[in-house]
PDB file of N, CA and C in Angstrom:
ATOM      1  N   UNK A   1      27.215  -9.657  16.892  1.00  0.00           N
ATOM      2  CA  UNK A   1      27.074  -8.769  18.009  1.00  0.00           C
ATOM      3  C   UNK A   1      25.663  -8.841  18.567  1.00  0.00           C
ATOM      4  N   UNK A   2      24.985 -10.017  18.902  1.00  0.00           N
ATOM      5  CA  UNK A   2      24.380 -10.476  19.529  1.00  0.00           C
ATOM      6  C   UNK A   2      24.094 -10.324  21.375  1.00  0.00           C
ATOM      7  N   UNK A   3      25.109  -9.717  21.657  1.00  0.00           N
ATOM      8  CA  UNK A   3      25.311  -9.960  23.162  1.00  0.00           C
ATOM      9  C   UNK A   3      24.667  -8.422  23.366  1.00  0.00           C
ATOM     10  N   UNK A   4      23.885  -7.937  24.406  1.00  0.00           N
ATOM     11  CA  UNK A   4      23.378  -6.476  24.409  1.00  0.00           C
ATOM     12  C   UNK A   4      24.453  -6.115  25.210  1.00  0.00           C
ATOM     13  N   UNK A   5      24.892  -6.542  26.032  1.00  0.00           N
ATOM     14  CA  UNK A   5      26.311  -6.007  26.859  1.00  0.00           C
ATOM     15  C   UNK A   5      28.047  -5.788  26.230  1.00  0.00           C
ATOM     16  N   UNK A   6      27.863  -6.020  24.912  1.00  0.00           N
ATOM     17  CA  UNK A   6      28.821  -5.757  23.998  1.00  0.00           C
ATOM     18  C   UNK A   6      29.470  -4.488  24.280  1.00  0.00           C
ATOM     19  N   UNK A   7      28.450  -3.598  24.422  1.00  0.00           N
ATOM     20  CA  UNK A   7      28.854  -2.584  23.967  1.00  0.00           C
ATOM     21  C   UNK A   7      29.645  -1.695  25.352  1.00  0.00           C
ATOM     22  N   UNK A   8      29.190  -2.117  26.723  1.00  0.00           N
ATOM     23  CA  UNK A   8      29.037  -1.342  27.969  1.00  0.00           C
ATOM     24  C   UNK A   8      30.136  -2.371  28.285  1.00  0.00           C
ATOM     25  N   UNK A   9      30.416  -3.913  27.511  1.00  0.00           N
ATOM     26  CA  UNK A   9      31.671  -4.336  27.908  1.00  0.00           C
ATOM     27  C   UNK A   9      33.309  -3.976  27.173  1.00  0.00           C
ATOM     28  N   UNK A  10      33.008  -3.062  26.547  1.00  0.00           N
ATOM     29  CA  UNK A  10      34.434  -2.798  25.922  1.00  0.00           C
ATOM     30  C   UNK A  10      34.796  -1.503  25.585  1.00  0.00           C
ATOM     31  N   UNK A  11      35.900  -1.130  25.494  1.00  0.00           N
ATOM     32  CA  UNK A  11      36.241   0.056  25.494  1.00  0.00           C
ATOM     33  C   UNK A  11      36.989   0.731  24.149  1.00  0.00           C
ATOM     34  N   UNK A  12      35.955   1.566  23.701  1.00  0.00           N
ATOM     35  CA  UNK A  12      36.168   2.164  22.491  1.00  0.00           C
ATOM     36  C   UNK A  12      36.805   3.673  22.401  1.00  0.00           C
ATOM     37  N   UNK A  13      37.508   4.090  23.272  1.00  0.00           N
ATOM     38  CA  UNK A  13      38.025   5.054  23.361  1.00  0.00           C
ATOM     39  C   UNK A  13      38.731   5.303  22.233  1.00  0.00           C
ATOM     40  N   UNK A  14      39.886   4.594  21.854  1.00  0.00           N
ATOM     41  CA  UNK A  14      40.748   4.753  20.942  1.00  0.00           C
ATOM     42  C   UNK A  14      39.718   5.328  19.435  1.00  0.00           C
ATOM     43  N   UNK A  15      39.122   4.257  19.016  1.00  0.00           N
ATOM     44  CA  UNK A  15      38.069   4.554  17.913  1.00  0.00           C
ATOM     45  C   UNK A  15      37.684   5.460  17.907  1.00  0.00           C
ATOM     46  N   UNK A  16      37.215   6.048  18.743  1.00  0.00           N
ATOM     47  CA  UNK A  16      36.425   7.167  19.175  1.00  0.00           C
ATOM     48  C   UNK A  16      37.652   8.572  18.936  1.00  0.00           C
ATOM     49  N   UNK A  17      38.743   8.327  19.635  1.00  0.00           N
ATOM     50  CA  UNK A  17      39.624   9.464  19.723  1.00  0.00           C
ATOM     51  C   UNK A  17      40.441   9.497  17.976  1.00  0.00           C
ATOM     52  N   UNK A  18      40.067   8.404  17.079  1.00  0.00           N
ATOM     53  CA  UNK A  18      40.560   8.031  15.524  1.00  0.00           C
ATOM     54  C   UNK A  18      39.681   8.854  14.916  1.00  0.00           C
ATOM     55  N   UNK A  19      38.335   8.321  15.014  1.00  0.00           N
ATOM     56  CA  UNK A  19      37.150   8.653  14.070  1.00  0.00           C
ATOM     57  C   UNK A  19      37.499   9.554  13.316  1.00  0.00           C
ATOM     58  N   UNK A  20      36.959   9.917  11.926  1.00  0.00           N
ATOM     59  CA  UNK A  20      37.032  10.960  11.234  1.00  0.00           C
ATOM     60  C   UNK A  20      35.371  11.829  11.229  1.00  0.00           C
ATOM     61  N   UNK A  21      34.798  12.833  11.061  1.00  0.00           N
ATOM     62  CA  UNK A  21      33.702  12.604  10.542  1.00  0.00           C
ATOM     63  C   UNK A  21      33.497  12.327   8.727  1.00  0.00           C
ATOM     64  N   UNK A  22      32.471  12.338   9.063  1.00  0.00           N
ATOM     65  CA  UNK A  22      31.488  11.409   7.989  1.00  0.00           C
ATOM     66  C   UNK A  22      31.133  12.769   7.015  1.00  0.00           C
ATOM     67  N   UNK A  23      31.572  12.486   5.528  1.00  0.00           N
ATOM     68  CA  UNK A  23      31.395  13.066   4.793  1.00  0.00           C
ATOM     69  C   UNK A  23      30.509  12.783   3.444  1.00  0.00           C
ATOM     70  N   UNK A  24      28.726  13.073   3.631  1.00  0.00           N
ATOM     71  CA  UNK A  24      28.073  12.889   2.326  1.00  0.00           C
ATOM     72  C   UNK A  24      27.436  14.036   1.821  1.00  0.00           C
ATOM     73  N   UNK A  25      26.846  13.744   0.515  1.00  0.00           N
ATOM     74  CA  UNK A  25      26.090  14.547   0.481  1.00  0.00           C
ATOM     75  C   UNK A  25      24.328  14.238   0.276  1.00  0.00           C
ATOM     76  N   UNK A  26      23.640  15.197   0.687  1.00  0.00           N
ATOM     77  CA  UNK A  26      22.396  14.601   0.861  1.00  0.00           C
ATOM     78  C   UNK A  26      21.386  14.703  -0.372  1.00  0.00           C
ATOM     79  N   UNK A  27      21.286  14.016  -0.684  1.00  0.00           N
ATOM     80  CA  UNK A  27      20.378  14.016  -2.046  1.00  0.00           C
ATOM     81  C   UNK A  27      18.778  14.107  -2.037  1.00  0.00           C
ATOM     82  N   UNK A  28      18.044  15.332  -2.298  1.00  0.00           N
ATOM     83  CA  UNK A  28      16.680  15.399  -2.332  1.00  0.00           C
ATOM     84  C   UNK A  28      16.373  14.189  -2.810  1.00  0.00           C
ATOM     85  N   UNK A  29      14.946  13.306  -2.302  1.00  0.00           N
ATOM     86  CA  UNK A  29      14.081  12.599  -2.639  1.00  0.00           C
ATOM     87  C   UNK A  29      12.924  13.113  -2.815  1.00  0.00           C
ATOM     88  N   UNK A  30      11.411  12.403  -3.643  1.00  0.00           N
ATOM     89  CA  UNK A  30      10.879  12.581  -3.529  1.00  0.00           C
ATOM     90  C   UNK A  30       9.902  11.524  -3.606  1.00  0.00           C
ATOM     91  N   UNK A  31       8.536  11.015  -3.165  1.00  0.00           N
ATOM     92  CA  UNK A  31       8.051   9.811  -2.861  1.00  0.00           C
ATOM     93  C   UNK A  31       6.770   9.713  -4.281  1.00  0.00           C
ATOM     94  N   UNK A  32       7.088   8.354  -4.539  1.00  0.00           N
ATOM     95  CA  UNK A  32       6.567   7.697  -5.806  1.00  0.00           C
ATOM     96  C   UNK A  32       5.470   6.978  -5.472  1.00  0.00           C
ATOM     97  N   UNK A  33       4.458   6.838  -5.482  1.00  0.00           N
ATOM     98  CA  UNK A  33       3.554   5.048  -5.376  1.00  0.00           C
ATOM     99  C   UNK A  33       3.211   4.280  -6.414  1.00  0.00           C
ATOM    100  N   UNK A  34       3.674   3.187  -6.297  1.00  0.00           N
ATOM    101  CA  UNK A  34       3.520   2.320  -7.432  1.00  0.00           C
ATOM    102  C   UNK A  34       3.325   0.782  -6.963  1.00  0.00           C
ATOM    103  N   UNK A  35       2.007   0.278  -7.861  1.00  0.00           N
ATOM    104  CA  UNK A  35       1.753  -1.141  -7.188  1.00  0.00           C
ATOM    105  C   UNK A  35       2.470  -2.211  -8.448  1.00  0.00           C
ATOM    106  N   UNK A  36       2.466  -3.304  -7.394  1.00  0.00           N
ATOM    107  CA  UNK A  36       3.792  -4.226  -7.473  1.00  0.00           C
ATOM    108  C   UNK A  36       2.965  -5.711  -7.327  1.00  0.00           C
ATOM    109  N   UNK A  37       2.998  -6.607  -8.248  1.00  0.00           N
ATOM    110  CA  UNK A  37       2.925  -8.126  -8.064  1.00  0.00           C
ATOM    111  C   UNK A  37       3.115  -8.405  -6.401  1.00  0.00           C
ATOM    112  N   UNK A  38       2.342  -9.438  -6.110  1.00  0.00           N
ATOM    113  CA  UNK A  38       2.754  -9.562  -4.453  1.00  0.00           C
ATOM    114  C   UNK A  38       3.611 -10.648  -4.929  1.00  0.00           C
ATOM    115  N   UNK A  39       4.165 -11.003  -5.728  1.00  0.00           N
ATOM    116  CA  UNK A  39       5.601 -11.736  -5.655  1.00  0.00           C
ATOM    117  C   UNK A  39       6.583 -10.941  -5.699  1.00  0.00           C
ATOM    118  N   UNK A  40       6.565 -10.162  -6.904  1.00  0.00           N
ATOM    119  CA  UNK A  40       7.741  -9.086  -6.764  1.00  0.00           C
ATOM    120  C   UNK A  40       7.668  -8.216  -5.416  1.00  0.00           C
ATOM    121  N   UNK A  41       6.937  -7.767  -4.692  1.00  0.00           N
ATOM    122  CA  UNK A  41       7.217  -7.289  -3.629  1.00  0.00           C
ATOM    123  C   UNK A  41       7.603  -8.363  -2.391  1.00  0.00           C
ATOM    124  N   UNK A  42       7.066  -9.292  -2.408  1.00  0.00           N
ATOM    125  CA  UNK A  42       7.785 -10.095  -1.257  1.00  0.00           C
ATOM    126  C   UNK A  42       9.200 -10.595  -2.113  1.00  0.00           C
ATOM    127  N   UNK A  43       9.675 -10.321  -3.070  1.00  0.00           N
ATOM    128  CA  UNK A  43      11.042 -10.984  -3.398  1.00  0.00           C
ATOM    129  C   UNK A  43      12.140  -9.688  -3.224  1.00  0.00           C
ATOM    130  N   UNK A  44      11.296  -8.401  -3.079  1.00  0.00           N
ATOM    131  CA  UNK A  44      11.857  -7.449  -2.568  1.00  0.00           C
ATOM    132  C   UNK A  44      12.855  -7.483  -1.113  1.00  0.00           C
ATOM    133  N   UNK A  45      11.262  -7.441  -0.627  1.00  0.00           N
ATOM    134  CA  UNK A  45      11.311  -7.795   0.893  1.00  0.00           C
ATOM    135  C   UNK A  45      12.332  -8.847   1.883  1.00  0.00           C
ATOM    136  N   UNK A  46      12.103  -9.876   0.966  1.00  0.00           N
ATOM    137  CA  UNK A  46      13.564 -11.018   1.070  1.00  0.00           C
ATOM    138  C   UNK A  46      14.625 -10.157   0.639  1.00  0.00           C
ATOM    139  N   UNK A  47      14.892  -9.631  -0.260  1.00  0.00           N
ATOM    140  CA  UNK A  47      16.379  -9.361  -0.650  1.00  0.00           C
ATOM    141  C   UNK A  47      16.876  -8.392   0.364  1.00  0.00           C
ATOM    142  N   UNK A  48      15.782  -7.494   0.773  1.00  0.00           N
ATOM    143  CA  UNK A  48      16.232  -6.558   1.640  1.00  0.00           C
ATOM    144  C   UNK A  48      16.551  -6.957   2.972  1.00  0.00           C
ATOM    145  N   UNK A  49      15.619  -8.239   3.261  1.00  0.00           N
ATOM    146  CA  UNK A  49      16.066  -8.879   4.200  1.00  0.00           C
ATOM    147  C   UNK A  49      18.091  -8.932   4.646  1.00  0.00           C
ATOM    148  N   UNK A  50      18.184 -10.478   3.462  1.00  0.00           N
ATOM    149  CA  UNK A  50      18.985 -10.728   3.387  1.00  0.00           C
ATOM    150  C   UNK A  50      20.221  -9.616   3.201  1.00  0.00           C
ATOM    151  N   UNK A  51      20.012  -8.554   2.834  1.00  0.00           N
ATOM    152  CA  UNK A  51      21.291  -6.995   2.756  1.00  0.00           C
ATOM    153  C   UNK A  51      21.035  -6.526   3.807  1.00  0.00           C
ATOM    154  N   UNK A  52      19.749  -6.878   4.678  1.00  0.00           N
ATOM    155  CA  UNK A  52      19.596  -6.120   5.894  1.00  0.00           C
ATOM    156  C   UNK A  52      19.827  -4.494   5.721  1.00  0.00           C
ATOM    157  N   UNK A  53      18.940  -4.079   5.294  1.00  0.00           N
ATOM    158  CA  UNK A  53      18.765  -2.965   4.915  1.00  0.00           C
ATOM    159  C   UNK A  53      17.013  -2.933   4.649  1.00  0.00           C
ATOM    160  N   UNK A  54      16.609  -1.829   4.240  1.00  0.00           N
ATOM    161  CA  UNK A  54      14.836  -1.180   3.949  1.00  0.00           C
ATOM    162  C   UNK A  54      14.476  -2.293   2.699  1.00  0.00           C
ATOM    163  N   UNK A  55      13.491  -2.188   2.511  1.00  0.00           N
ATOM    164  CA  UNK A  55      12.662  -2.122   1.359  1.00  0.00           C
ATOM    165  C   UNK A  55      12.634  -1.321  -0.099  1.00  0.00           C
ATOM    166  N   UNK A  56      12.615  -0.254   0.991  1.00  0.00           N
ATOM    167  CA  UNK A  56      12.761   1.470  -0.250  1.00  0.00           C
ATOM    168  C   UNK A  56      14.192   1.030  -0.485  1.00  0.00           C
ATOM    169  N   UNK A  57      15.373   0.561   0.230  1.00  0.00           N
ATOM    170  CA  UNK A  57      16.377   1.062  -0.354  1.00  0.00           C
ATOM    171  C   UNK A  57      16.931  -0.441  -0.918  1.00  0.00           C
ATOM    172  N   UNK A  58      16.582  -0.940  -1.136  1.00  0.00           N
ATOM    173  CA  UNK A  58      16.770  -1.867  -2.126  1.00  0.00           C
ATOM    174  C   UNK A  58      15.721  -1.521  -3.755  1.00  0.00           C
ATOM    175  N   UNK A  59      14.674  -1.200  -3.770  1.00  0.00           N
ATOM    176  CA  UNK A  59      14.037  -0.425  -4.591  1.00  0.00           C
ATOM    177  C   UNK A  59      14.861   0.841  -5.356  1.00  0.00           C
ATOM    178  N   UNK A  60      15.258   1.365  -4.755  1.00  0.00           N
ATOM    179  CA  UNK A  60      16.371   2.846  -4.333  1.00  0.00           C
ATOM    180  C   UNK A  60      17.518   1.704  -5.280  1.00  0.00           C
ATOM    181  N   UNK A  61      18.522   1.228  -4.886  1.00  0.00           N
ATOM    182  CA  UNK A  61      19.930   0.848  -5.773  1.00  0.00           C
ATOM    183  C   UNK A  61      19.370   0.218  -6.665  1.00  0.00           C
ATOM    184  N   UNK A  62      18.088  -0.888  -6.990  1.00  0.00           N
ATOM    185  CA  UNK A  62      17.985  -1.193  -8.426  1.00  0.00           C
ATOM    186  C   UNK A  62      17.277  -0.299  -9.232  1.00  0.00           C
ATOM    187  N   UNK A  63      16.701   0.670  -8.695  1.00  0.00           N
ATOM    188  CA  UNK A  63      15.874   1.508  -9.883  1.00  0.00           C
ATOM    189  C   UNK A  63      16.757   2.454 -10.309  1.00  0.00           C
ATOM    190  N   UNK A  64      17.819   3.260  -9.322  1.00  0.00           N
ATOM    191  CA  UNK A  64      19.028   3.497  -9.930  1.00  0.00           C
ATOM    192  C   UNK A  64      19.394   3.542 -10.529  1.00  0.00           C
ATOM    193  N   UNK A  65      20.500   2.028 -10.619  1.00  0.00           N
ATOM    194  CA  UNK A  65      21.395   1.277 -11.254  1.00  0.00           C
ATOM    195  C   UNK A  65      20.392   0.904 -12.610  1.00  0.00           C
ATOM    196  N   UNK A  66      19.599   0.655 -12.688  1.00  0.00           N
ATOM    197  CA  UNK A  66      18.586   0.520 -14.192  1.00  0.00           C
ATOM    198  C   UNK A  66      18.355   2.084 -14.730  1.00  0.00           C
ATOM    199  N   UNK A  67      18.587   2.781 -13.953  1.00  0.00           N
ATOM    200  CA  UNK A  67      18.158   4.198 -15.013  1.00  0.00           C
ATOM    201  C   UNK A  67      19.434   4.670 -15.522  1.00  0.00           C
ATOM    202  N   UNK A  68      20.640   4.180 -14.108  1.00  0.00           N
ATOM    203  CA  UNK A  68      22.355   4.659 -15.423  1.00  0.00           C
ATOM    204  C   UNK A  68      22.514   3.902 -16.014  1.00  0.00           C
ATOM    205  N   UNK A  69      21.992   2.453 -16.412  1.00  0.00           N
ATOM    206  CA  UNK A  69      22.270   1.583 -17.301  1.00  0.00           C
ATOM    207  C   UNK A  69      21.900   2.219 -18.434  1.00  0.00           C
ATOM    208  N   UNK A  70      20.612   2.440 -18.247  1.00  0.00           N
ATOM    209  CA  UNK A  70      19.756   2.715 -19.589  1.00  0.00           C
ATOM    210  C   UNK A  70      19.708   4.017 -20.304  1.00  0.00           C
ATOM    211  N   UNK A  71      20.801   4.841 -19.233  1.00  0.00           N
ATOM    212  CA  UNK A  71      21.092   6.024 -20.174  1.00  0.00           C
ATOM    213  C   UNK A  71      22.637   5.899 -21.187  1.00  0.00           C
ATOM    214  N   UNK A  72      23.181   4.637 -20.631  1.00  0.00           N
ATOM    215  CA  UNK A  72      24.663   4.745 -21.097  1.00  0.00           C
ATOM    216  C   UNK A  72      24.373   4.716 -23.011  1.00  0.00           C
ATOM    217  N   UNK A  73      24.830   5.244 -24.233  1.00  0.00           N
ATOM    218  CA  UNK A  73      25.070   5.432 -25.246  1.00  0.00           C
ATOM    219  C   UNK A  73      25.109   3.882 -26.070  1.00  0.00           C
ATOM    220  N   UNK A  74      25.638   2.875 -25.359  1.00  0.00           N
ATOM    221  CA  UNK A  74      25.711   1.632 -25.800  1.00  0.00           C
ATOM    222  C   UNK A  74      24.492   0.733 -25.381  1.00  0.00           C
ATOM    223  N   UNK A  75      24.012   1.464 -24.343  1.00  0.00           N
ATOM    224  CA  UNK A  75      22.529   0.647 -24.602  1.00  0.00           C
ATOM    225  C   UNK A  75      21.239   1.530 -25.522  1.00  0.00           C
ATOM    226  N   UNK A  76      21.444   2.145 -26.211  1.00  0.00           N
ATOM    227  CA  UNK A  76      20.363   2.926 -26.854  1.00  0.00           C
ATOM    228  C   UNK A  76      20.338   2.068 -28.506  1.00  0.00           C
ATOM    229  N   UNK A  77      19.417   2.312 -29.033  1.00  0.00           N
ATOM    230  CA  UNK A  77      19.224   1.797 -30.430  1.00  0.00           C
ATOM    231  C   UNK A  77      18.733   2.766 -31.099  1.00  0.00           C
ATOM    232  N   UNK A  78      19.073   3.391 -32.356  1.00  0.00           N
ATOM    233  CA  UNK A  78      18.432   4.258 -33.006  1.00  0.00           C
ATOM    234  C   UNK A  78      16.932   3.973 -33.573  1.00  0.00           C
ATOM    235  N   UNK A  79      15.854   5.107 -33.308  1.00  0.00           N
ATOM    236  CA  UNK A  79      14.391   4.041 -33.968  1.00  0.00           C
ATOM    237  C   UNK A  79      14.547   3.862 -35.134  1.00  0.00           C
ATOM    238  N   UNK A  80      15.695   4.219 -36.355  1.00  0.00           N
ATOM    239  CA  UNK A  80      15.588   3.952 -37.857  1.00  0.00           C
ATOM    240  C   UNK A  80      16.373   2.598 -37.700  1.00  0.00           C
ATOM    241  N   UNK A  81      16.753   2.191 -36.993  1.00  0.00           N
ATOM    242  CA  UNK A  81      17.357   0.536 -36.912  1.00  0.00           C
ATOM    243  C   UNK A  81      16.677  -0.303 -36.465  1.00  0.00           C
ATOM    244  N   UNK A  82      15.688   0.228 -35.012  1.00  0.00           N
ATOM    245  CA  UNK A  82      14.580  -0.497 -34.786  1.00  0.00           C
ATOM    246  C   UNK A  82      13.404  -1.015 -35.641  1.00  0.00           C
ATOM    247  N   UNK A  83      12.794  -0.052 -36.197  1.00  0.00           N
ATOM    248  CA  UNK A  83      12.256   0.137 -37.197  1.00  0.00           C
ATOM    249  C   UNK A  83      12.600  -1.318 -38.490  1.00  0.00           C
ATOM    250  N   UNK A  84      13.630  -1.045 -38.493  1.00  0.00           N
ATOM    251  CA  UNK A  84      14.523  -2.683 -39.491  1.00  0.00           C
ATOM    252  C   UNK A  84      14.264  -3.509 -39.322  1.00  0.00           C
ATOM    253  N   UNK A  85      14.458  -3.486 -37.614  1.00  0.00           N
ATOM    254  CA  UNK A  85      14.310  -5.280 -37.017  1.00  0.00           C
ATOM    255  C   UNK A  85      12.980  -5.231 -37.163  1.00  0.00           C
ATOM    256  N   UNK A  86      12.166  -4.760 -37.074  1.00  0.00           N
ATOM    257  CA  UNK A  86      10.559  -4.826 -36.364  1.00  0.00           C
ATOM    258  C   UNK A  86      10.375  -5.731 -37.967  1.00  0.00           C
ATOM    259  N   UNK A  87      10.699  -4.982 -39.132  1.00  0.00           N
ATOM    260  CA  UNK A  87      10.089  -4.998 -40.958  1.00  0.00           C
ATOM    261  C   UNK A  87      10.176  -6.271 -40.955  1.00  0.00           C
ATOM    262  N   UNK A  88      11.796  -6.686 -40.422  1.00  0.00           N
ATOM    263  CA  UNK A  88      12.441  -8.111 -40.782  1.00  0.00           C
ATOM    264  C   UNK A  88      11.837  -9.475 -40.112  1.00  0.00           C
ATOM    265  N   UNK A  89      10.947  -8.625 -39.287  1.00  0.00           N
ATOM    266  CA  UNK A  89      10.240  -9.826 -38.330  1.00  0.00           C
ATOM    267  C   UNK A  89       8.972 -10.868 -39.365  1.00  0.00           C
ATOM    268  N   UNK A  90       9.368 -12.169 -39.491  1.00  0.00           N
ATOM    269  CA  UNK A  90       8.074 -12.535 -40.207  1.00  0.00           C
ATOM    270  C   UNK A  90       6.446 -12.538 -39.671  1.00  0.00           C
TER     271      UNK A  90
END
């Protein structure tokens, strides 16, 4: 959708008379600063590119998705098992 006259050339009535509204909910944020490798931030920057989407919100779904990972029960290790591996290390 390249063409700027796309939009003033077609008629969206129907869509319009379908639509549902839009149902979210809004989730407080609050703003972090944290410095970053200038590789890891330009490999950011590409990815967000490429999803075409922000920066922050590519930051936003992997820091996420890494904090419900890392709360799930099967990724935890007890420290009296850790503790084991560490002894067993030569």
């Amino acid at each position: 959708m390249n063409n700027p006259d796309f939009f003033d050339a077609h008629d969206f009535s129907q869509e319009i008379q379908n639509a549902q509204p839009a149902e979210w909910e809004v989730s407080p944020m609050s703003a972090f600063t944290v410095r970053l490798p200038k590789q890891v931030l330009e490999a950011l920057r590409d990815l967000a590119r490429q999803r075409g989407v922000t920066t922050g919100q590519v930051m936003r779904d992997i820091l996420t998705s890494a904090a419900e990972e890392g709360a799930k029960p099967e990724k935890m290790i007890p420290a009296s098992e850790l503790r084991a591996l560490i002894t067993r290390v030569p």
